[in-house]
N, C-alpha and C. Protein backbone atom coordinates (compact mmCIF):
# COMPACT_ATOMS: atom_id res chain seq x y z
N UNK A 1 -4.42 3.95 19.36
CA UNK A 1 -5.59 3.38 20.01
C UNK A 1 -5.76 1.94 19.56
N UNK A 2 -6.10 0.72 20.90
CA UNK A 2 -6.07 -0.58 20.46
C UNK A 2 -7.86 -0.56 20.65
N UNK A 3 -8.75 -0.88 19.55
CA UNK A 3 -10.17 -1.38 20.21
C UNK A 3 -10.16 -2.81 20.81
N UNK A 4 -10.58 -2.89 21.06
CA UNK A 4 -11.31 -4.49 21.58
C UNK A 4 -12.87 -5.05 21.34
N UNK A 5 -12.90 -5.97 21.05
CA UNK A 5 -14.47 -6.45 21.19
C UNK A 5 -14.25 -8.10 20.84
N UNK A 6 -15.48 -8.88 21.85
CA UNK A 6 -15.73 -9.91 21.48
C UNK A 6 -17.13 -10.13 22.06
N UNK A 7 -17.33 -11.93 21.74
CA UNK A 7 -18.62 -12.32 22.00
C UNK A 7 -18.17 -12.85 23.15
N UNK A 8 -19.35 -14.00 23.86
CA UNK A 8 -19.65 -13.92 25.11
C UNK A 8 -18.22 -15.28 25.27
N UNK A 9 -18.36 -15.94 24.20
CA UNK A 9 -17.11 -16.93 23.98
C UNK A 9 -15.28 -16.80 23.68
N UNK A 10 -15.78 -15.43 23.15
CA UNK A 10 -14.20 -14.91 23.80
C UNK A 10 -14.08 -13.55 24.92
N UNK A 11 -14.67 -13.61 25.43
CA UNK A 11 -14.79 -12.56 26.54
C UNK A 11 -13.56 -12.82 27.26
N UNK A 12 -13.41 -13.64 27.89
CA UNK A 12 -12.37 -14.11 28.92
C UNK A 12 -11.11 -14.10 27.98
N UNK A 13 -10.72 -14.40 27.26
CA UNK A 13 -9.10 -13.67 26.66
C UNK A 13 -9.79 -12.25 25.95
N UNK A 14 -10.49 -11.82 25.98
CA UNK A 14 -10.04 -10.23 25.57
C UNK A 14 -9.89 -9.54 26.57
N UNK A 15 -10.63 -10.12 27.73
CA UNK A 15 -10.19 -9.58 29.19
C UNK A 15 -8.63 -9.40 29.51
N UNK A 16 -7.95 -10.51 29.15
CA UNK A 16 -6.75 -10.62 29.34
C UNK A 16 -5.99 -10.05 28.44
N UNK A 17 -6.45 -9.66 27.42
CA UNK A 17 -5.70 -8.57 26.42
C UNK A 17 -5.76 -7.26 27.12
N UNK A 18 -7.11 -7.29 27.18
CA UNK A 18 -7.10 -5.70 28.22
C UNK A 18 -6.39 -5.66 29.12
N UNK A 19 -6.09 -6.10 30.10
CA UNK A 19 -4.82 -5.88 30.75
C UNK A 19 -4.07 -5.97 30.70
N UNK A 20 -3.31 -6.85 29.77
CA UNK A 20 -2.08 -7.04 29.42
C UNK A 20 -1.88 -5.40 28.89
N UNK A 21 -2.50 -5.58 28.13
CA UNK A 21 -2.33 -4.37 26.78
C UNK A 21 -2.38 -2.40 27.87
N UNK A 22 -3.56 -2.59 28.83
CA UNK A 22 -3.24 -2.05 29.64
C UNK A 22 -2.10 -1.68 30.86
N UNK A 23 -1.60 -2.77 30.72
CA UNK A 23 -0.54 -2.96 32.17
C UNK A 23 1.03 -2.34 30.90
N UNK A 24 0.70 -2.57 29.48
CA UNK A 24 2.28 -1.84 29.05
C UNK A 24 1.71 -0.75 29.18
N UNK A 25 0.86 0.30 28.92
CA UNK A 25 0.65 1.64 29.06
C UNK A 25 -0.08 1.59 27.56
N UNK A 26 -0.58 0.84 26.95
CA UNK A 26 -1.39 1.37 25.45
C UNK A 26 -2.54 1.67 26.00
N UNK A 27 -3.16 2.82 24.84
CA UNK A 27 -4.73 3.39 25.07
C UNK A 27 -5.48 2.16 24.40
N UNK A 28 -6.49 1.56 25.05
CA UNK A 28 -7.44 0.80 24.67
C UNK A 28 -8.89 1.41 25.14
N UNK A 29 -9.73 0.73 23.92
CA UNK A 29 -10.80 1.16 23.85
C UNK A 29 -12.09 -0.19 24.61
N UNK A 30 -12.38 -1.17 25.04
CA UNK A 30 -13.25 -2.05 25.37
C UNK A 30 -14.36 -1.98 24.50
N UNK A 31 -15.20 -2.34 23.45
CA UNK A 31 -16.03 -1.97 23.04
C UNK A 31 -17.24 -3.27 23.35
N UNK A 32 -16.97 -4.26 24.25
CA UNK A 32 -17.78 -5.04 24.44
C UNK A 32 -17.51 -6.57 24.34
N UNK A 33 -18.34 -7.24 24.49
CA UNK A 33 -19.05 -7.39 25.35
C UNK A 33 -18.85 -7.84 26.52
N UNK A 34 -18.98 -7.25 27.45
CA UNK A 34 -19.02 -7.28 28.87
C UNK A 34 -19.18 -8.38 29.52
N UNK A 35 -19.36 -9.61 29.57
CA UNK A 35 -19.83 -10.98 30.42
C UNK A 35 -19.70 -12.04 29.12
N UNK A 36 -20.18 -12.68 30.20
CA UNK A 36 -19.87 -14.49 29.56
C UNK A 36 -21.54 -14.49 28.98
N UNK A 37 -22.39 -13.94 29.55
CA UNK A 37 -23.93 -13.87 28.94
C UNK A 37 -23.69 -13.70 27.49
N UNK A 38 -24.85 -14.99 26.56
CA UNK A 38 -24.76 -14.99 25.26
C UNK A 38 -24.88 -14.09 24.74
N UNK A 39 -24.00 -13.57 23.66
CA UNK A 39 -24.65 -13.18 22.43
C UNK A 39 -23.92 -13.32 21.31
N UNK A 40 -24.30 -12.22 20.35
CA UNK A 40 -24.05 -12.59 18.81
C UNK A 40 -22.88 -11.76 18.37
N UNK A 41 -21.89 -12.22 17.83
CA UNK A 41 -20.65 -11.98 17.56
C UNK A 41 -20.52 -10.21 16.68
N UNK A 42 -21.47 -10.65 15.90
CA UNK A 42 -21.35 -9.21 14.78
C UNK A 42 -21.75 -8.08 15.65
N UNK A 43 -22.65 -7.83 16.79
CA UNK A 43 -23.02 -6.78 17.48
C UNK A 43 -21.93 -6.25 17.64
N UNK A 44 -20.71 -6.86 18.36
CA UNK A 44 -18.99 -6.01 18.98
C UNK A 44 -18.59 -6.26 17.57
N UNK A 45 -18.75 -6.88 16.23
CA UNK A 45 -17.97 -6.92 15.52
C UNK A 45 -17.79 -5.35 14.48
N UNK A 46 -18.93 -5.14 14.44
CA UNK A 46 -19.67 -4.03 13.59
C UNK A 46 -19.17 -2.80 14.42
N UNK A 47 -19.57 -2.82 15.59
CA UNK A 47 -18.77 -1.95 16.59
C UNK A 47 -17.53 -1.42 16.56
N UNK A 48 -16.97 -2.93 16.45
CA UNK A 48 -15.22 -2.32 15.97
C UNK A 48 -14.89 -1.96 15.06
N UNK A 49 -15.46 -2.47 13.56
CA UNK A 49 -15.36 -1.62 12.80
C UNK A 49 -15.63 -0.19 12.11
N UNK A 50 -16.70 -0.24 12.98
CA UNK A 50 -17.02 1.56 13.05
C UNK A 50 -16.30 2.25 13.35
N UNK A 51 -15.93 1.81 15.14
CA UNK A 51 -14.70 2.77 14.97
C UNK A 51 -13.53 3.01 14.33
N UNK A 52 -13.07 1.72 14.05
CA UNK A 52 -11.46 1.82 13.32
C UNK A 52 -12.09 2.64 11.82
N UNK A 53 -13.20 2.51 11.44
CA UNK A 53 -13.50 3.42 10.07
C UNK A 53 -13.02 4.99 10.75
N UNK A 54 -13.51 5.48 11.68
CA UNK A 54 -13.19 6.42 12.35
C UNK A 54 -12.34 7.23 12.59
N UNK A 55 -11.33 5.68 13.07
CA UNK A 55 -9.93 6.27 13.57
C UNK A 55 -8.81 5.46 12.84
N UNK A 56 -8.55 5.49 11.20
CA UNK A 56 -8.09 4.70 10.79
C UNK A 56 -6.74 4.58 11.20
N UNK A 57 -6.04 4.79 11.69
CA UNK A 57 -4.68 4.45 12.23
C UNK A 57 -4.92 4.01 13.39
N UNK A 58 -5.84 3.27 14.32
CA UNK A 58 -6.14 2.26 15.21
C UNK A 58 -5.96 1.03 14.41
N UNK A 59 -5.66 0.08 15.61
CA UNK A 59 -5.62 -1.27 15.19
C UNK A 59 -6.63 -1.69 16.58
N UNK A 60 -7.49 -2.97 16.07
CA UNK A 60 -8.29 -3.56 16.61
C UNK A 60 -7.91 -5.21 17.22
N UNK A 61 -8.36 -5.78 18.01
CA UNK A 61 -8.20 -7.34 18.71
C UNK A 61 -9.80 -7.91 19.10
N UNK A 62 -10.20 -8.68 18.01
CA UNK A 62 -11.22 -9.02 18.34
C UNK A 62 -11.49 -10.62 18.40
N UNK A 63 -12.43 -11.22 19.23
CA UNK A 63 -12.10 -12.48 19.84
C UNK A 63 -13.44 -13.27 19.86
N UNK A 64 -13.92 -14.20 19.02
CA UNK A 64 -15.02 -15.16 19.37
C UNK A 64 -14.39 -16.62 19.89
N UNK A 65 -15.47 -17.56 19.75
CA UNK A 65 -15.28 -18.71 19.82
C UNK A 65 -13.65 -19.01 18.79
N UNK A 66 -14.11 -19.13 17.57
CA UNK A 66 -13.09 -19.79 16.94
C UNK A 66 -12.41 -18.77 16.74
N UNK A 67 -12.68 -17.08 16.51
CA UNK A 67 -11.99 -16.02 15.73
C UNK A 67 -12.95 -16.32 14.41
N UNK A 68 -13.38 -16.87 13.53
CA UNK A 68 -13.75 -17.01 12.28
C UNK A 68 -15.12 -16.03 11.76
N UNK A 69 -15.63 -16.18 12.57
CA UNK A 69 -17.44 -15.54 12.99
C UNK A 69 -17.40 -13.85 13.27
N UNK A 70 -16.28 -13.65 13.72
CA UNK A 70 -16.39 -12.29 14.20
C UNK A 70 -15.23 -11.55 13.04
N UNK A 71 -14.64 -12.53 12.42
CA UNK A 71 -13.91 -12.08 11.33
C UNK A 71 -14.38 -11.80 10.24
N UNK A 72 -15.05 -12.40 10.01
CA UNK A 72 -16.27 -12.88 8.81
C UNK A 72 -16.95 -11.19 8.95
N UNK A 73 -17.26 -11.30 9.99
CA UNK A 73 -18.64 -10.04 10.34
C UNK A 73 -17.58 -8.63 9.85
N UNK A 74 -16.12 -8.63 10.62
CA UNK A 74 -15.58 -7.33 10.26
C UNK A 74 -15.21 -6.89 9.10
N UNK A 75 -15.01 -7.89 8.53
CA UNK A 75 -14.16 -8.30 6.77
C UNK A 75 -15.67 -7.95 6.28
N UNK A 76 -17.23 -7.05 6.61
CA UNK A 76 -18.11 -7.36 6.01
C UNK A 76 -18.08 -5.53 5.26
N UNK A 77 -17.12 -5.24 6.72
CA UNK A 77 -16.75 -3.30 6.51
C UNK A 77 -15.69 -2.74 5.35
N UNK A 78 -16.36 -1.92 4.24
CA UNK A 78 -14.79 -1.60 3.44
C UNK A 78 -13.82 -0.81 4.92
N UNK A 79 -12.12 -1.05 4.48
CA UNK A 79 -11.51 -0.56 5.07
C UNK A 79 -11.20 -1.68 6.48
N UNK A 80 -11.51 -2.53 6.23
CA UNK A 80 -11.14 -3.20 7.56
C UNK A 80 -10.63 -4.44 7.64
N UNK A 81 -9.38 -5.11 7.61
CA UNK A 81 -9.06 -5.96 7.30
C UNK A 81 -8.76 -6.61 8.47
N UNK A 82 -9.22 -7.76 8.74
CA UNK A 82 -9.60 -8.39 9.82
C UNK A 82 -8.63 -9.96 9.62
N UNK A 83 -8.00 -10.23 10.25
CA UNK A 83 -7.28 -12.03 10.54
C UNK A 83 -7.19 -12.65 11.18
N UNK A 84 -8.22 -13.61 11.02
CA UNK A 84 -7.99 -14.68 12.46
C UNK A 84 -6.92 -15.46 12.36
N UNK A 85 -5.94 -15.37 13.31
CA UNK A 85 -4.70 -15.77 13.48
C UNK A 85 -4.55 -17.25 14.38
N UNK A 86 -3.99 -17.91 13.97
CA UNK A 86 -4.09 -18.71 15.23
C UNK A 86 -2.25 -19.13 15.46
N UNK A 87 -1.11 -18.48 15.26
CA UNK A 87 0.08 -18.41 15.98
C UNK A 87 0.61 -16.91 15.91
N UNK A 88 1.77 -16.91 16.17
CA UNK A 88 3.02 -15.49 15.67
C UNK A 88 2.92 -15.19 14.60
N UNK A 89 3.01 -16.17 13.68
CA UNK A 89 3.64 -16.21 12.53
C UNK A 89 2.56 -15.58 11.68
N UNK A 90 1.53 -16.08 11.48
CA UNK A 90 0.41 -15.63 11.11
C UNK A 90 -0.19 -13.79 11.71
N UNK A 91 0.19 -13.58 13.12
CA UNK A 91 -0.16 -12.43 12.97
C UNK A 91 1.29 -11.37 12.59
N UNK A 92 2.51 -12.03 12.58
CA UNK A 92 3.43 -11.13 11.68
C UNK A 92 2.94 -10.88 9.97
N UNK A 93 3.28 -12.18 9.58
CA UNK A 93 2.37 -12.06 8.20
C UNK A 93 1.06 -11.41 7.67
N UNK A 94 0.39 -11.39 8.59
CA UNK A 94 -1.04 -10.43 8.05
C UNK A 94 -0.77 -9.17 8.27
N UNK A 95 0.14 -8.49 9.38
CA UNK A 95 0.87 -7.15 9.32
C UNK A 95 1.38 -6.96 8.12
N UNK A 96 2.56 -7.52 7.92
CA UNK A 96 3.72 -7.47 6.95
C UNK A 96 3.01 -7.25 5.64
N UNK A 97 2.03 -8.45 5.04
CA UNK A 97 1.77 -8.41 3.47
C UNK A 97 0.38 -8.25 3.49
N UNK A 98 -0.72 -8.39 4.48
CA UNK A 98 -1.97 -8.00 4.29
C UNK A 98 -2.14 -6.25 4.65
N UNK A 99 -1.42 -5.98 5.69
CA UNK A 99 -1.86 -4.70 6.14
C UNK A 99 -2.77 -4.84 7.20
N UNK A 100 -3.35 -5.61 8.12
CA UNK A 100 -3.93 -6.10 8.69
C UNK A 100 -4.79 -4.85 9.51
N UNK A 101 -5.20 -4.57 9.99
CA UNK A 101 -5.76 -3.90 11.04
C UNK A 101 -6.75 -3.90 12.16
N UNK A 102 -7.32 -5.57 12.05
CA UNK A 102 -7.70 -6.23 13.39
C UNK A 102 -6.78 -7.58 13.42
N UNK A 103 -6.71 -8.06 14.57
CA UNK A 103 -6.37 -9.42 14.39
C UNK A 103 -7.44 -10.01 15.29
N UNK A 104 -7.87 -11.17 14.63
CA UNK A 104 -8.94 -12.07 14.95
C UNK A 104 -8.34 -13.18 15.91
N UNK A 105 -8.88 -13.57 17.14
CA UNK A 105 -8.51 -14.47 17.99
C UNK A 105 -9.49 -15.12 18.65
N UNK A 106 -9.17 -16.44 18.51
CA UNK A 106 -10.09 -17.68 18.90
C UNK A 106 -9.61 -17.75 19.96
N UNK A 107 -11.07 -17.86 20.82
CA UNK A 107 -11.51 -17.39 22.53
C UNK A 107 -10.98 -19.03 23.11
N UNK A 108 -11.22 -20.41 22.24
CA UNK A 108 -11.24 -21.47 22.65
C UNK A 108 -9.78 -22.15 22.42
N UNK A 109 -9.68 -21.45 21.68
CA UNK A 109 -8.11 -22.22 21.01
C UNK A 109 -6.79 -22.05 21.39
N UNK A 110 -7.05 -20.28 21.68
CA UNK A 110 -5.47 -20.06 21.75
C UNK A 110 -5.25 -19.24 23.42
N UNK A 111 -4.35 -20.13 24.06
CA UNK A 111 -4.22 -19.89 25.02
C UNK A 111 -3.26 -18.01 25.22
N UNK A 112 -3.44 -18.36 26.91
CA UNK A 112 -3.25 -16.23 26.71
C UNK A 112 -2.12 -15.73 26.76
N UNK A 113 -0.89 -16.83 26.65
CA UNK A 113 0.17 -16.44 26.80
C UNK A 113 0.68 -16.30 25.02
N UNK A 114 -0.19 -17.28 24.74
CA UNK A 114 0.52 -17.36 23.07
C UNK A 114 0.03 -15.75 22.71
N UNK A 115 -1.32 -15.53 22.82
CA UNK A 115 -2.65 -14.54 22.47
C UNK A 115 -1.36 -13.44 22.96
N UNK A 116 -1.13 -13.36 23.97
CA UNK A 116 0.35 -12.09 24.50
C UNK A 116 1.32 -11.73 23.39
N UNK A 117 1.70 -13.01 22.52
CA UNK A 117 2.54 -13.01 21.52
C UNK A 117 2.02 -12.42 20.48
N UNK A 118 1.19 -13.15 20.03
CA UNK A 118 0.56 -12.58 18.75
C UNK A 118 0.43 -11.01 18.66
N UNK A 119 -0.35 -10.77 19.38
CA UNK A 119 -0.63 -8.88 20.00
C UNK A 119 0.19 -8.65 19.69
N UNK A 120 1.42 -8.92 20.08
CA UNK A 120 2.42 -8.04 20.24
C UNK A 120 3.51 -8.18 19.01
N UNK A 121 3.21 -9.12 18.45
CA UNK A 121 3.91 -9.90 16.91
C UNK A 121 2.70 -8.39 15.96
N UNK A 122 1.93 -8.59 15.97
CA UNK A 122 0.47 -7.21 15.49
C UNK A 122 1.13 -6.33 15.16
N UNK A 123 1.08 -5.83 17.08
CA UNK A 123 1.36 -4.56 16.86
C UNK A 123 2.65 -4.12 16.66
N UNK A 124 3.60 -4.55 16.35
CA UNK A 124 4.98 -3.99 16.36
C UNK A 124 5.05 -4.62 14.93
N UNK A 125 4.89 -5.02 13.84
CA UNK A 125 4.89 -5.45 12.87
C UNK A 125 4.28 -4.56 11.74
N UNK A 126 5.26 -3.80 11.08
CA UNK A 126 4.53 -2.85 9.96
C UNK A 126 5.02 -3.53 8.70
N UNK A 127 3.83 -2.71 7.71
CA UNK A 127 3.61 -3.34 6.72
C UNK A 127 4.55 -2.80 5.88
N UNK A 128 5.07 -4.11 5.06
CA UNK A 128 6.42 -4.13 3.94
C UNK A 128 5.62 -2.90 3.03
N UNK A 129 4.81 -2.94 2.17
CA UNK A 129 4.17 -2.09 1.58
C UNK A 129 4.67 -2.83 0.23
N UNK A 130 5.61 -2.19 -0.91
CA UNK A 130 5.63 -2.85 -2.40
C UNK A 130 4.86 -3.18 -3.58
N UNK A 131 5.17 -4.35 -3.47
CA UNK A 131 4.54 -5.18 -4.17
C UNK A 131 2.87 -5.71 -3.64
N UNK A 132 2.64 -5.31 -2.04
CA UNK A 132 1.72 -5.54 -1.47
C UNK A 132 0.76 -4.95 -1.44
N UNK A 133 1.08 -3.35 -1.54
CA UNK A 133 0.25 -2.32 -1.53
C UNK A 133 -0.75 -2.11 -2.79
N UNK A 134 -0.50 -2.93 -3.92
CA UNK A 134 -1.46 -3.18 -4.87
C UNK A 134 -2.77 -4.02 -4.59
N UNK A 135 -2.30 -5.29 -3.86
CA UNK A 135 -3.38 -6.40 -3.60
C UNK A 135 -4.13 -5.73 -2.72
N UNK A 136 -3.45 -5.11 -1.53
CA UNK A 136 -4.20 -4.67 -0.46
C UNK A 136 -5.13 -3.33 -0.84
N UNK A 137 -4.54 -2.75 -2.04
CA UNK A 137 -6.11 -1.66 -2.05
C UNK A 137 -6.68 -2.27 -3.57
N UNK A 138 -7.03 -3.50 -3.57
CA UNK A 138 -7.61 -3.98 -4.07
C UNK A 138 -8.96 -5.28 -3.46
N UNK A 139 -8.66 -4.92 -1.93
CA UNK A 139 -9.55 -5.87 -1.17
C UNK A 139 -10.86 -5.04 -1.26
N UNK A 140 -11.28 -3.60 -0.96
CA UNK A 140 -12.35 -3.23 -0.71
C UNK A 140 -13.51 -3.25 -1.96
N UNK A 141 -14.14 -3.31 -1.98
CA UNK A 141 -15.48 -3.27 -3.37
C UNK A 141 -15.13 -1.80 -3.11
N UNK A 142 -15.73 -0.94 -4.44
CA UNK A 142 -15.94 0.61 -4.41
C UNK A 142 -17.75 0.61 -4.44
């Protein structure tokens, strides 16, 4: 399961994730927000992380203005490691050595063909584990 959520400033590329992401055949979830009408980033952010608490072997794509704001908000959940990415490379790397399990994408910045890449740099990108798997269960507070 892929969730989705953004604010009213990345609405329009998570749209285009949704179909993309729809048109290969993955289960996606939409969790909001629906229109270009304002609002506040953490409402879909909190959202997504609920569920992925839920369904922890989901990965999430969530999208504001910059990516930073709605990253901020998910990184606020233990268990949810959130990256605003802004190329490939970056969302291979937060797979690979963070463990990633949203990737964060700026609604203004990154156009939807790159945004195609990244996704897909995400999701096909598993984590080395190692030497990594120490830092990474060392992100959450108890």
């Amino acid at each position: 399961m892929i969730y989705l959520a953004s604010d009213h400033a990345g609405f329009t590329l998570k749209e285009e994730m949704r179909k993309y992401l729809a048109e290969k055949g993955e289960a996606v979830e939409d969790l909001g927000t629906h229109s270009e009408e304002s609002t506040d980033y953490a409402i879909y952010a909190h959202k997504l992380a609920e569920a992925i608490q839920k369904n922890p072997e989901a990965k999430g794509i969530a999208v504001c203005g910059s990516g930073l704001g709605i990253s901020m908000a998910l990184n606020r959940h233990n268990g949810i490691r959130a990256a605003r990415s802004m190329s490939v490379e970056d969302a291979e790397m937060t797979r690979r050595h963070n463990d990633a399990n949203v990737l964060a994408l700026s609604g203004r910045q990154t156009d939807t063909e790159t945004a195609k890449q990244m996704v897909d740099k995400f999701l096909t990108t598993e984590f080395e584990g190692g030497r990594h798997e120490a830092r990474v269960k060392n992100i959450d507070l108890k």
